[in-house]
PDB file of N, CA and C in Angstrom:
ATOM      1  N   UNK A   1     -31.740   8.598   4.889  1.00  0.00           N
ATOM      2  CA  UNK A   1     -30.991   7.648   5.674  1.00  0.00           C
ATOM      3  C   UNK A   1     -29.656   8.276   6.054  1.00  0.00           C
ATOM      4  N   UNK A   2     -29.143   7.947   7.594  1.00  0.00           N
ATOM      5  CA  UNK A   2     -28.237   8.574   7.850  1.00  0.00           C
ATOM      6  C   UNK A   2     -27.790   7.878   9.253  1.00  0.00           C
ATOM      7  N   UNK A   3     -25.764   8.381   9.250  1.00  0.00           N
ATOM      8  CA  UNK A   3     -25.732   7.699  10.375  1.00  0.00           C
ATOM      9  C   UNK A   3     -24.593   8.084  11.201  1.00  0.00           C
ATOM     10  N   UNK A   4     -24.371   8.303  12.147  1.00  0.00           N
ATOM     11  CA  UNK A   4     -23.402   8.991  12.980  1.00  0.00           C
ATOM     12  C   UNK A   4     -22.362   7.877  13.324  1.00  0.00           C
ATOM     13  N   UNK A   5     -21.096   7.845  12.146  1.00  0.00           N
ATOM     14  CA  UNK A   5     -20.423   7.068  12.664  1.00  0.00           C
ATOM     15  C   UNK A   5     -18.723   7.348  13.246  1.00  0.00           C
ATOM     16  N   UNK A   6     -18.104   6.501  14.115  1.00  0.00           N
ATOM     17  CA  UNK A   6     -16.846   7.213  14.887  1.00  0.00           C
ATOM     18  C   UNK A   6     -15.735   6.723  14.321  1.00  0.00           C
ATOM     19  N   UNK A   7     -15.019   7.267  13.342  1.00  0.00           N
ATOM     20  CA  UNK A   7     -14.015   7.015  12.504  1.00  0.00           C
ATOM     21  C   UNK A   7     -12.588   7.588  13.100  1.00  0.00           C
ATOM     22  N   UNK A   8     -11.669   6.921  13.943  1.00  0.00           N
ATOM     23  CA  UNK A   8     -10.457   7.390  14.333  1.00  0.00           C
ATOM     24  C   UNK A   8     -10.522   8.246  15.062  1.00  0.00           C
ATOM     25  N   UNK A   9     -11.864   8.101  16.183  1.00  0.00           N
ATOM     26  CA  UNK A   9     -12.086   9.226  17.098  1.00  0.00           C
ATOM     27  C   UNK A   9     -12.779   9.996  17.329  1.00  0.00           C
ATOM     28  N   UNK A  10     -13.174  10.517  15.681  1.00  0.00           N
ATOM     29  CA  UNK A  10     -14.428  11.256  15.395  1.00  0.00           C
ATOM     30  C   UNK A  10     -15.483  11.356  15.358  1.00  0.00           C
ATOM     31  N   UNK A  11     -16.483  11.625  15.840  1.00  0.00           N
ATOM     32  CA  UNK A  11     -17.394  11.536  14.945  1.00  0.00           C
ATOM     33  C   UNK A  11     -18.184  12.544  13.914  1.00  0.00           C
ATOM     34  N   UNK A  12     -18.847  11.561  12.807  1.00  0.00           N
ATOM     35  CA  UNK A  12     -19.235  12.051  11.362  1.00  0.00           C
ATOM     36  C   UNK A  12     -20.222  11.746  11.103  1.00  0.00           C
ATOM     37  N   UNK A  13     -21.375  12.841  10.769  1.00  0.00           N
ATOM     38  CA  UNK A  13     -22.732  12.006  10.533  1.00  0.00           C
ATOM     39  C   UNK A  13     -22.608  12.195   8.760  1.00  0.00           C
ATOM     40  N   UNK A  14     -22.849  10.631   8.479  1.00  0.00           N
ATOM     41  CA  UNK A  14     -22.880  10.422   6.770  1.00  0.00           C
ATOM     42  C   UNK A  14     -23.971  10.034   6.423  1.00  0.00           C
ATOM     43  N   UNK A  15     -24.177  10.122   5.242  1.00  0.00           N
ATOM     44  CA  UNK A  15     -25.119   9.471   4.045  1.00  0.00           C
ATOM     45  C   UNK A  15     -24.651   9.019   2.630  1.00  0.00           C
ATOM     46  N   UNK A  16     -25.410   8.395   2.041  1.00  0.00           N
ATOM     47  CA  UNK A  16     -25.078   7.930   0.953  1.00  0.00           C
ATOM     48  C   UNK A  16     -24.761   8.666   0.113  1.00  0.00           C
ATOM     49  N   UNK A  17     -23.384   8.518  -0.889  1.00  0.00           N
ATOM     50  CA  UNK A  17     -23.263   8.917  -2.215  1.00  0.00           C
ATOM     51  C   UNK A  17     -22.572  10.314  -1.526  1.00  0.00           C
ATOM     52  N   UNK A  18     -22.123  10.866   0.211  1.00  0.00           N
ATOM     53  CA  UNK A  18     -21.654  11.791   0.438  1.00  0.00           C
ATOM     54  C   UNK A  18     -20.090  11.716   0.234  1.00  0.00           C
ATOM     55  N   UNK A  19     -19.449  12.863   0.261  1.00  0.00           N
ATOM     56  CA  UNK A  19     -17.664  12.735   0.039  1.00  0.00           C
ATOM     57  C   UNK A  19     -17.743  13.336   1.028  1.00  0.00           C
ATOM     58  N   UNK A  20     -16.591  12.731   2.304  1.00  0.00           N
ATOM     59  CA  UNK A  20     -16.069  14.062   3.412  1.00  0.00           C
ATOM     60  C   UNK A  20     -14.244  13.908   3.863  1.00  0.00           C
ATOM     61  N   UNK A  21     -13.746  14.281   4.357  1.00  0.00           N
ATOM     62  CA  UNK A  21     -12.484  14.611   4.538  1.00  0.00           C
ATOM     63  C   UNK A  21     -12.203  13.807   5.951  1.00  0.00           C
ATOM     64  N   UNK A  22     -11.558  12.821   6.097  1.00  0.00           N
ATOM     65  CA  UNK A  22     -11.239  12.114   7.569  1.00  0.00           C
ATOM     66  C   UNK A  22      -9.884  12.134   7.828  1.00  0.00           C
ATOM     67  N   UNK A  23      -9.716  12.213   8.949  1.00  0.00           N
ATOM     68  CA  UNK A  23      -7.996  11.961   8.889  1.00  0.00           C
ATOM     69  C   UNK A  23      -7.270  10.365   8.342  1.00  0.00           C
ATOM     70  N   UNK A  24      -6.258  10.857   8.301  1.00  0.00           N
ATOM     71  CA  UNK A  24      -5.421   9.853   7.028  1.00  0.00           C
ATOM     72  C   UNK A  24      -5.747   8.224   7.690  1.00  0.00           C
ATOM     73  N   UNK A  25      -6.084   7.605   6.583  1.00  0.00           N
ATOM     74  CA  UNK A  25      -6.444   6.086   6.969  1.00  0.00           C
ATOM     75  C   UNK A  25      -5.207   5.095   5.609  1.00  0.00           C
ATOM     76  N   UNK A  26      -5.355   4.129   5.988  1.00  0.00           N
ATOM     77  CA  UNK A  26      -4.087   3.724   5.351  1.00  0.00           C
ATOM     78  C   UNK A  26      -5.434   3.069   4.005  1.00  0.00           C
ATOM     79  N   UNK A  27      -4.011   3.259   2.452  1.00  0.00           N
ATOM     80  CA  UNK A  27      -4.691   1.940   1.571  1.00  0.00           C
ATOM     81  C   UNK A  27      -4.554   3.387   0.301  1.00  0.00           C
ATOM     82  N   UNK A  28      -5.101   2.187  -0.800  1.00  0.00           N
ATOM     83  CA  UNK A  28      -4.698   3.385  -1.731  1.00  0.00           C
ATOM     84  C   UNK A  28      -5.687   4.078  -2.345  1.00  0.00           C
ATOM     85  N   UNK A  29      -5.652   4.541  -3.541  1.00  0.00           N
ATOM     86  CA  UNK A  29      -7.192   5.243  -4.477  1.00  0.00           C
ATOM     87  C   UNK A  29      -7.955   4.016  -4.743  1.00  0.00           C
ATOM     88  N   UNK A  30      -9.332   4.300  -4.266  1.00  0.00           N
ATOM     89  CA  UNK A  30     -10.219   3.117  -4.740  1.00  0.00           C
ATOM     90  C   UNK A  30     -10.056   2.015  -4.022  1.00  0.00           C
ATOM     91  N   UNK A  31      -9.921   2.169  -2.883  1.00  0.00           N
ATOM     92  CA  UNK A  31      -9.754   0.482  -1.990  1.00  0.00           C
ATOM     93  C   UNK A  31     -11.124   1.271  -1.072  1.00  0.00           C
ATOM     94  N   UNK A  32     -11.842   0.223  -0.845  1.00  0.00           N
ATOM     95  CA  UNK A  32     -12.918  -0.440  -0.155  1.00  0.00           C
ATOM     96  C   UNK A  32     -12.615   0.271   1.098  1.00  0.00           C
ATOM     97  N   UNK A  33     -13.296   0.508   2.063  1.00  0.00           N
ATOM     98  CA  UNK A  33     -12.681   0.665   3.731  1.00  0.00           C
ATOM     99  C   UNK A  33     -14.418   0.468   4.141  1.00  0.00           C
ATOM    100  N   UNK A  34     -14.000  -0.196   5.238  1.00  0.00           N
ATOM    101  CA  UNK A  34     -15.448  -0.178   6.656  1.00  0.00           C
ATOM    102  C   UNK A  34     -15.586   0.086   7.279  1.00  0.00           C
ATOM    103  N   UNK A  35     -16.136   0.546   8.154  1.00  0.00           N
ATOM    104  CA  UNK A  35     -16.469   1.346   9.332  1.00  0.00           C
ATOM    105  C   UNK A  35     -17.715   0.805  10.269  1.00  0.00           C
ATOM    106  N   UNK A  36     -17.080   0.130  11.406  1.00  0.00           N
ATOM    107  CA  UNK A  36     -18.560  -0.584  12.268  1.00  0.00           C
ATOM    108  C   UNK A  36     -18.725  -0.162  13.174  1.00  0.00           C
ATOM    109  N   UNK A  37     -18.134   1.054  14.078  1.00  0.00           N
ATOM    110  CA  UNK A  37     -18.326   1.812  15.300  1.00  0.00           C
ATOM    111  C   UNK A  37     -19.606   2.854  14.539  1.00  0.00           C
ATOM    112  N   UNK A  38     -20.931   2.024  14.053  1.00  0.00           N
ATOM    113  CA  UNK A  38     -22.041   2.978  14.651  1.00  0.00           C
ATOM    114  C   UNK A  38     -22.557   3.189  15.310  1.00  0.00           C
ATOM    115  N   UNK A  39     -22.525   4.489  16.200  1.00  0.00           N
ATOM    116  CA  UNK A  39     -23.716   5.330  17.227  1.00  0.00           C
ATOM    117  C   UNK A  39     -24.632   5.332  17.029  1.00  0.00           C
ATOM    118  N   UNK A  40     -24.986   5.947  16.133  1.00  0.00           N
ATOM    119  CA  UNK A  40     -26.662   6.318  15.552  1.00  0.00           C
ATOM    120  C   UNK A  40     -27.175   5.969  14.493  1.00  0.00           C
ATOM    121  N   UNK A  41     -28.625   5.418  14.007  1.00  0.00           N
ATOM    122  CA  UNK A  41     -28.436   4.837  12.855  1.00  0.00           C
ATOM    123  C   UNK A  41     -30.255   5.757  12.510  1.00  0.00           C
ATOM    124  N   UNK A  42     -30.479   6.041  11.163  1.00  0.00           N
ATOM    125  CA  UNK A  42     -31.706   6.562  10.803  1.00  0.00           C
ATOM    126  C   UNK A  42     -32.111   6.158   9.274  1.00  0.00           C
ATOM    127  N   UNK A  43     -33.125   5.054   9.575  1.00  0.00           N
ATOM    128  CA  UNK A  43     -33.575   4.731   8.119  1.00  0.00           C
ATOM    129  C   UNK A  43     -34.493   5.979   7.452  1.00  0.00           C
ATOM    130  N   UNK A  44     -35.206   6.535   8.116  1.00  0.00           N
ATOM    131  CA  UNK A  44     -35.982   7.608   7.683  1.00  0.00           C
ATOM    132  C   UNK A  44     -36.300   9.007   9.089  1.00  0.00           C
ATOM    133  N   UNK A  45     -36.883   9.371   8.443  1.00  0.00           N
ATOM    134  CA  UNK A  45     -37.201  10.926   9.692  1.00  0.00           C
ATOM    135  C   UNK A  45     -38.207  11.037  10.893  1.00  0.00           C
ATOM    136  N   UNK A  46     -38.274   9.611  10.702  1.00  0.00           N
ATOM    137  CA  UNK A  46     -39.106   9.658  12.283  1.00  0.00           C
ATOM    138  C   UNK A  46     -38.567   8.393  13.160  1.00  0.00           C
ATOM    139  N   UNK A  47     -37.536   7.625  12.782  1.00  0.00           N
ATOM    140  CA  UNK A  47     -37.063   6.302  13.231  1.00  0.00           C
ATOM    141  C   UNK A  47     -35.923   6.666  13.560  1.00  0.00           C
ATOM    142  N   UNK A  48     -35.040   6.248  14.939  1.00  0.00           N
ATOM    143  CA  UNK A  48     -33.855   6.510  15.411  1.00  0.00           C
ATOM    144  C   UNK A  48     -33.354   5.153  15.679  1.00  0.00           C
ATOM    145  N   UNK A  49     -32.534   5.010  15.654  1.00  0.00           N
ATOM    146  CA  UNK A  49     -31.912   3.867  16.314  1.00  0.00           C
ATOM    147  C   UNK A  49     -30.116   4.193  17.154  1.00  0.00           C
ATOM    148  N   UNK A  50     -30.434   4.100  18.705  1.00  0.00           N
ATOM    149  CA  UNK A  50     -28.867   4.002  19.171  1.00  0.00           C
ATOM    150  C   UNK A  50     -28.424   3.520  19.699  1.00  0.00           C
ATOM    151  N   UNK A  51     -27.358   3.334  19.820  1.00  0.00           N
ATOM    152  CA  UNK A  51     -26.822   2.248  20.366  1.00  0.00           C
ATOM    153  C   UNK A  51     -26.100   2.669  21.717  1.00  0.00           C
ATOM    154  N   UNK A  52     -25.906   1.795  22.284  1.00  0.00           N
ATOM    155  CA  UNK A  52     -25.386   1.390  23.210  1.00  0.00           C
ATOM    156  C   UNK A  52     -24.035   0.230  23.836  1.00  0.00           C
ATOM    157  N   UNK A  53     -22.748   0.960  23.711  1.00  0.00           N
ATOM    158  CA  UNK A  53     -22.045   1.829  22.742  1.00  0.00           C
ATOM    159  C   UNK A  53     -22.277   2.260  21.633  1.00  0.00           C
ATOM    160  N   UNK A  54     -22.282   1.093  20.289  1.00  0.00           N
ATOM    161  CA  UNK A  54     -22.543   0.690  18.988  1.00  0.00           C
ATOM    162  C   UNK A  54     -23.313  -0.314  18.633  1.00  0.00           C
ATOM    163  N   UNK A  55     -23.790   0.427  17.441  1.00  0.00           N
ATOM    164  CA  UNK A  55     -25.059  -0.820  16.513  1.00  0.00           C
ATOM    165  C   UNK A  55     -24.153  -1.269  15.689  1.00  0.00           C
ATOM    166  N   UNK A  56     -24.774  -2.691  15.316  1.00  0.00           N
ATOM    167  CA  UNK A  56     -24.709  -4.005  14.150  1.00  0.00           C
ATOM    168  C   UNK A  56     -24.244  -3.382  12.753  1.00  0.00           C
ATOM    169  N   UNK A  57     -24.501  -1.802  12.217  1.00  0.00           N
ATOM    170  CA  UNK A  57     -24.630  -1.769  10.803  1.00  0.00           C
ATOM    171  C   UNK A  57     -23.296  -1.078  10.573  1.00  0.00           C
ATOM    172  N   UNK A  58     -22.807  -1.459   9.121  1.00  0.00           N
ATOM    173  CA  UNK A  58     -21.968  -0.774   9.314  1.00  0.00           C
ATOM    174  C   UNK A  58     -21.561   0.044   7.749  1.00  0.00           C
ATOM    175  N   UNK A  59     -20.494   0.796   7.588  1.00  0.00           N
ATOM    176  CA  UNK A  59     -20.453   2.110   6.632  1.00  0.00           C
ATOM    177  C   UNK A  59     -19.525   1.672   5.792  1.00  0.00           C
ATOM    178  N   UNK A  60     -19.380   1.359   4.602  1.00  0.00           N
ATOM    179  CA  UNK A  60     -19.104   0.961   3.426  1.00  0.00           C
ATOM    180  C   UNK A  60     -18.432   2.035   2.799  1.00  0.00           C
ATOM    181  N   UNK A  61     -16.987   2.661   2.388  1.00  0.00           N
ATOM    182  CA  UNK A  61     -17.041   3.606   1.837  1.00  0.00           C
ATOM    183  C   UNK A  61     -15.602   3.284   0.783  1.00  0.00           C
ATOM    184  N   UNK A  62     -15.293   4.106  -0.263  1.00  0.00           N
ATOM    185  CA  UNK A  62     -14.192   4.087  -1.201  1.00  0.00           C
ATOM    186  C   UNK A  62     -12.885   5.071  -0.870  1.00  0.00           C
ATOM    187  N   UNK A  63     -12.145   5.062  -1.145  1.00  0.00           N
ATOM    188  CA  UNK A  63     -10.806   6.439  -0.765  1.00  0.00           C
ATOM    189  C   UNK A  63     -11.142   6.771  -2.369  1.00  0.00           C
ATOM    190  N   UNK A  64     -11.533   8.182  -2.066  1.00  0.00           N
ATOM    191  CA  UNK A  64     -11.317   9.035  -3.535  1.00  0.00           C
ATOM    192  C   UNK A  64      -9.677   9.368  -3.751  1.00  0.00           C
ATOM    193  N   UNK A  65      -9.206   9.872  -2.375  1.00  0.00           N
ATOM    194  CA  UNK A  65      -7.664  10.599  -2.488  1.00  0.00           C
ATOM    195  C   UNK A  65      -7.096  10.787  -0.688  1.00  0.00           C
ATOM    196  N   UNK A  66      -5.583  10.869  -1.195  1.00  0.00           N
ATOM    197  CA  UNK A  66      -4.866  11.671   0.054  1.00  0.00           C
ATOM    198  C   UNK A  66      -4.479  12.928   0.076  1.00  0.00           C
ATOM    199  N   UNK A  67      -5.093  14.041   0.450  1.00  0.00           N
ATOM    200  CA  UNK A  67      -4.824  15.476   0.394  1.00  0.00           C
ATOM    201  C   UNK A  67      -3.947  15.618   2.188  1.00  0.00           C
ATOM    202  N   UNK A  68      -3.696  17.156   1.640  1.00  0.00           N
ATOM    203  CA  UNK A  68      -2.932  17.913   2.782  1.00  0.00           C
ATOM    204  C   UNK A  68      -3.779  19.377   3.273  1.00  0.00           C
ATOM    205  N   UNK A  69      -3.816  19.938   4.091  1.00  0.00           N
ATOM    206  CA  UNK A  69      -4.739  20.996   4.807  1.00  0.00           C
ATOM    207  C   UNK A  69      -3.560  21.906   4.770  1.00  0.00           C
ATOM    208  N   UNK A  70      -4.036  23.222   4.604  1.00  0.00           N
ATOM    209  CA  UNK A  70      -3.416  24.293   4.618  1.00  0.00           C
ATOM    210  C   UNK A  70      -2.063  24.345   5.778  1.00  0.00           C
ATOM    211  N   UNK A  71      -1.414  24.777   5.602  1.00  0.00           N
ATOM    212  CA  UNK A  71      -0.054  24.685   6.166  1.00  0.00           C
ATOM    213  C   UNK A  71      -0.126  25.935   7.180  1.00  0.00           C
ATOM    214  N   UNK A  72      -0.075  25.323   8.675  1.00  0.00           N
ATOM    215  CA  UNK A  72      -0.047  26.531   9.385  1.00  0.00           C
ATOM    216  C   UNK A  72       1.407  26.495  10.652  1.00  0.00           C
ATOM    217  N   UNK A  73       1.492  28.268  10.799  1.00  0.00           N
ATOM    218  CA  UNK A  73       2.700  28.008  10.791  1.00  0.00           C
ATOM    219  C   UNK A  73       2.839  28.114  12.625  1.00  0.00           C
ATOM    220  N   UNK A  74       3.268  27.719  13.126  1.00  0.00           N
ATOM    221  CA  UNK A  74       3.851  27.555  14.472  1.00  0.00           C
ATOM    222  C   UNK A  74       5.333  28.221  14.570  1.00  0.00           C
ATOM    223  N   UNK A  75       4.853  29.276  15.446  1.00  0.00           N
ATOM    224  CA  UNK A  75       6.060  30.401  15.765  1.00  0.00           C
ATOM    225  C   UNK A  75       6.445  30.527  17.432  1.00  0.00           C
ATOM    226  N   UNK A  76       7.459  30.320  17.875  1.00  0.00           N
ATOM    227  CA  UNK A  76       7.596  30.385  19.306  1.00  0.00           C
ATOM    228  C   UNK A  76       8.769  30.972  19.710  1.00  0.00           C
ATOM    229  N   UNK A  77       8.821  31.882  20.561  1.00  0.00           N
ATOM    230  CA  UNK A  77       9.841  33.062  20.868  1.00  0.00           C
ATOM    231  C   UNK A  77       9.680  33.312  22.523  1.00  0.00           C
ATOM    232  N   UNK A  78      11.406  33.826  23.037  1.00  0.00           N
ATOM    233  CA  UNK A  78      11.265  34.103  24.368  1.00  0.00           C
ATOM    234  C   UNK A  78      11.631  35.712  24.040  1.00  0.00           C
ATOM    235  N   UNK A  79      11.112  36.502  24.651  1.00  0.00           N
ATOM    236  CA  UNK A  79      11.919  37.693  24.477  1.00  0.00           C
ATOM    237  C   UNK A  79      13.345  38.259  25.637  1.00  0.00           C
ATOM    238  N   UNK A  80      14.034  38.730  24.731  1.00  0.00           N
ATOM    239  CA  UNK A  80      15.597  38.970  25.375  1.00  0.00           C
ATOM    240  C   UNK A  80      16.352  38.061  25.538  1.00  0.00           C
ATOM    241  N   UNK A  81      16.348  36.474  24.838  1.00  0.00           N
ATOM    242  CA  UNK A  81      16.789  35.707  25.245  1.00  0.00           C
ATOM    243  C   UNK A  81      17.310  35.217  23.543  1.00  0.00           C
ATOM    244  N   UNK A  82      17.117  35.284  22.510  1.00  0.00           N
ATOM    245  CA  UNK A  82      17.749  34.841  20.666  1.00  0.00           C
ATOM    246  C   UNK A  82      16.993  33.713  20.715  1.00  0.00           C
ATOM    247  N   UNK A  83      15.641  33.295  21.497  1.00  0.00           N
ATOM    248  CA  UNK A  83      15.235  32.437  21.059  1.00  0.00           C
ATOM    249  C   UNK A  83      13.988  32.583  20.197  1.00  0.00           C
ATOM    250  N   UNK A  84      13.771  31.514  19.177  1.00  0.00           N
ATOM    251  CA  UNK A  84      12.743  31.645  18.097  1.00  0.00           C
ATOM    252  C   UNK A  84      12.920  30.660  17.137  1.00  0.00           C
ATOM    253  N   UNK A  85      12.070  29.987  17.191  1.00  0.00           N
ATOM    254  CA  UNK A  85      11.451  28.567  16.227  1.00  0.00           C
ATOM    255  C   UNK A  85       9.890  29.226  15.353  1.00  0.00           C
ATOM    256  N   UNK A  86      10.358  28.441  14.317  1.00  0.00           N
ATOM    257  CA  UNK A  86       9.317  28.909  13.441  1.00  0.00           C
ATOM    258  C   UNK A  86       9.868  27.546  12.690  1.00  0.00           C
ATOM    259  N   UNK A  87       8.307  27.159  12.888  1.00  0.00           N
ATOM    260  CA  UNK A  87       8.490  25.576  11.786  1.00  0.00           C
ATOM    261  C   UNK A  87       6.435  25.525  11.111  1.00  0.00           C
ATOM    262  N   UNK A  88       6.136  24.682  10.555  1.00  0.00           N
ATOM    263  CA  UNK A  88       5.370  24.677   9.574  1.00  0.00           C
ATOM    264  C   UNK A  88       4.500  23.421   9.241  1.00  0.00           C
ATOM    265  N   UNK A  89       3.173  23.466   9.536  1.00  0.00           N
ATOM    266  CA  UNK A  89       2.471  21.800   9.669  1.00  0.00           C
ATOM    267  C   UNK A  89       1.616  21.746   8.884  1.00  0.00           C
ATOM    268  N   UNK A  90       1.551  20.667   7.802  1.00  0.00           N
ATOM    269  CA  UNK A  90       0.845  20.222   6.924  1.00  0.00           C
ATOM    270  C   UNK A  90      -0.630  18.788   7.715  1.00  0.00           C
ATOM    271  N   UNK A  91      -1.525  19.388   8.064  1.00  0.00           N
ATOM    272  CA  UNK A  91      -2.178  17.956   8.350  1.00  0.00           C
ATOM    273  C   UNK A  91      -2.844  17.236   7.146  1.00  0.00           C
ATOM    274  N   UNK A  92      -2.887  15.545   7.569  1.00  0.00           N
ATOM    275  CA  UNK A  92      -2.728  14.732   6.602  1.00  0.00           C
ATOM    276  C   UNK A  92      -4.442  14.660   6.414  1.00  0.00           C
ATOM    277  N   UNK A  93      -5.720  14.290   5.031  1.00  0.00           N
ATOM    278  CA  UNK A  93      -6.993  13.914   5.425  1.00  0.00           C
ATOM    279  C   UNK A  93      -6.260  12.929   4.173  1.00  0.00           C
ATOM    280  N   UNK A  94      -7.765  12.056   4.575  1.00  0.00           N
ATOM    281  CA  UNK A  94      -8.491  11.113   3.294  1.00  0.00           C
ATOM    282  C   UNK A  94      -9.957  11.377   2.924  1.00  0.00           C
ATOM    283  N   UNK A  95      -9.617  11.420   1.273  1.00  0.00           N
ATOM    284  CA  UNK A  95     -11.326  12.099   0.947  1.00  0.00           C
ATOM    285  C   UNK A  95     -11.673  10.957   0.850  1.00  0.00           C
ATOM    286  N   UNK A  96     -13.345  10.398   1.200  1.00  0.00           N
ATOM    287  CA  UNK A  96     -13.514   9.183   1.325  1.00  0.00           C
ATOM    288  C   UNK A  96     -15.293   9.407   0.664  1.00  0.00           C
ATOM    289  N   UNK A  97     -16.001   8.481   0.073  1.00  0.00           N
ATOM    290  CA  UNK A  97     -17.157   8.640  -0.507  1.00  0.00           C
ATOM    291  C   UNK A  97     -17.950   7.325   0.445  1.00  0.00           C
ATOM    292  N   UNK A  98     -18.707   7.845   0.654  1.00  0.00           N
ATOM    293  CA  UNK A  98     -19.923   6.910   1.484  1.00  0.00           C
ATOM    294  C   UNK A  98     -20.846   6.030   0.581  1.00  0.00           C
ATOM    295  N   UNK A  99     -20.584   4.618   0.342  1.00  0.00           N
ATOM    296  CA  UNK A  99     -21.129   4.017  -0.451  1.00  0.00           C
ATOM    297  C   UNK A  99     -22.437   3.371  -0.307  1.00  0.00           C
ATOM    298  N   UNK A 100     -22.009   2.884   0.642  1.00  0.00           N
ATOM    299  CA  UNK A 100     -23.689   2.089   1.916  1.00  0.00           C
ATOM    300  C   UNK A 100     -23.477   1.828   2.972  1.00  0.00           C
ATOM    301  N   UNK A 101     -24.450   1.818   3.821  1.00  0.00           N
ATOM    302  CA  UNK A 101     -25.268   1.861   4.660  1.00  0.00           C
ATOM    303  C   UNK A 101     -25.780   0.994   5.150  1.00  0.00           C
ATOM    304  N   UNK A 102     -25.191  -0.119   5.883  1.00  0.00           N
ATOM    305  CA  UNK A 102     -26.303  -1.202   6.152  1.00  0.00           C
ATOM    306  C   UNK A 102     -26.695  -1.433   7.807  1.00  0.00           C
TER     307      UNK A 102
END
């Protein structure tokens, strides 16, 4: 079972009992979150279901945590001119566990 759903833009194809990394959603460790923008929905390997925009079911999942992604650095320079910025970006995820599926 599996299901392609659009979380803040994205989309993510999940399944049950999976952990994946989304960008930052508000709430704390262990709060509940839902998700009803499903695209695609698959009870088994020969059954599709899509929607048009979105289907009825929707994605049940927990916040494990709020992590940060490797820090990359943004450098920008004119030459002959003393200009040069160098600054440094942390992007924000939420690890999130896929609970059900309905």
């Amino acid at each position: 079972m599996f299901a392609i759903v659009d979380i803040k833009g994205s989309q993510y194809k999940v399944e049950e009992k999976q952990t994946i990394f989304i960008p930052k959603v508000s709430g704390e460790k262990g709060t509940k979150v839902e998700f009803d923008k499903v695209l695609i929905f698959s009870s088994d390997a020969k059954s599709i279901e899509v929607g048009t925009p979105v289907l009825k079911h929707k994605v049940e999942a927990t916040i494990l945590d709020h992590v940060k992604d490797e820090k990359i650095i943004v450098f920008k320079k004119k030459r002959r001119k003393g200009y040069k910025i160098r600054k440094g970006h942390k992007q924000q995820f939420t690890q999130i566990q896929i609970d059900k599926i309905n």
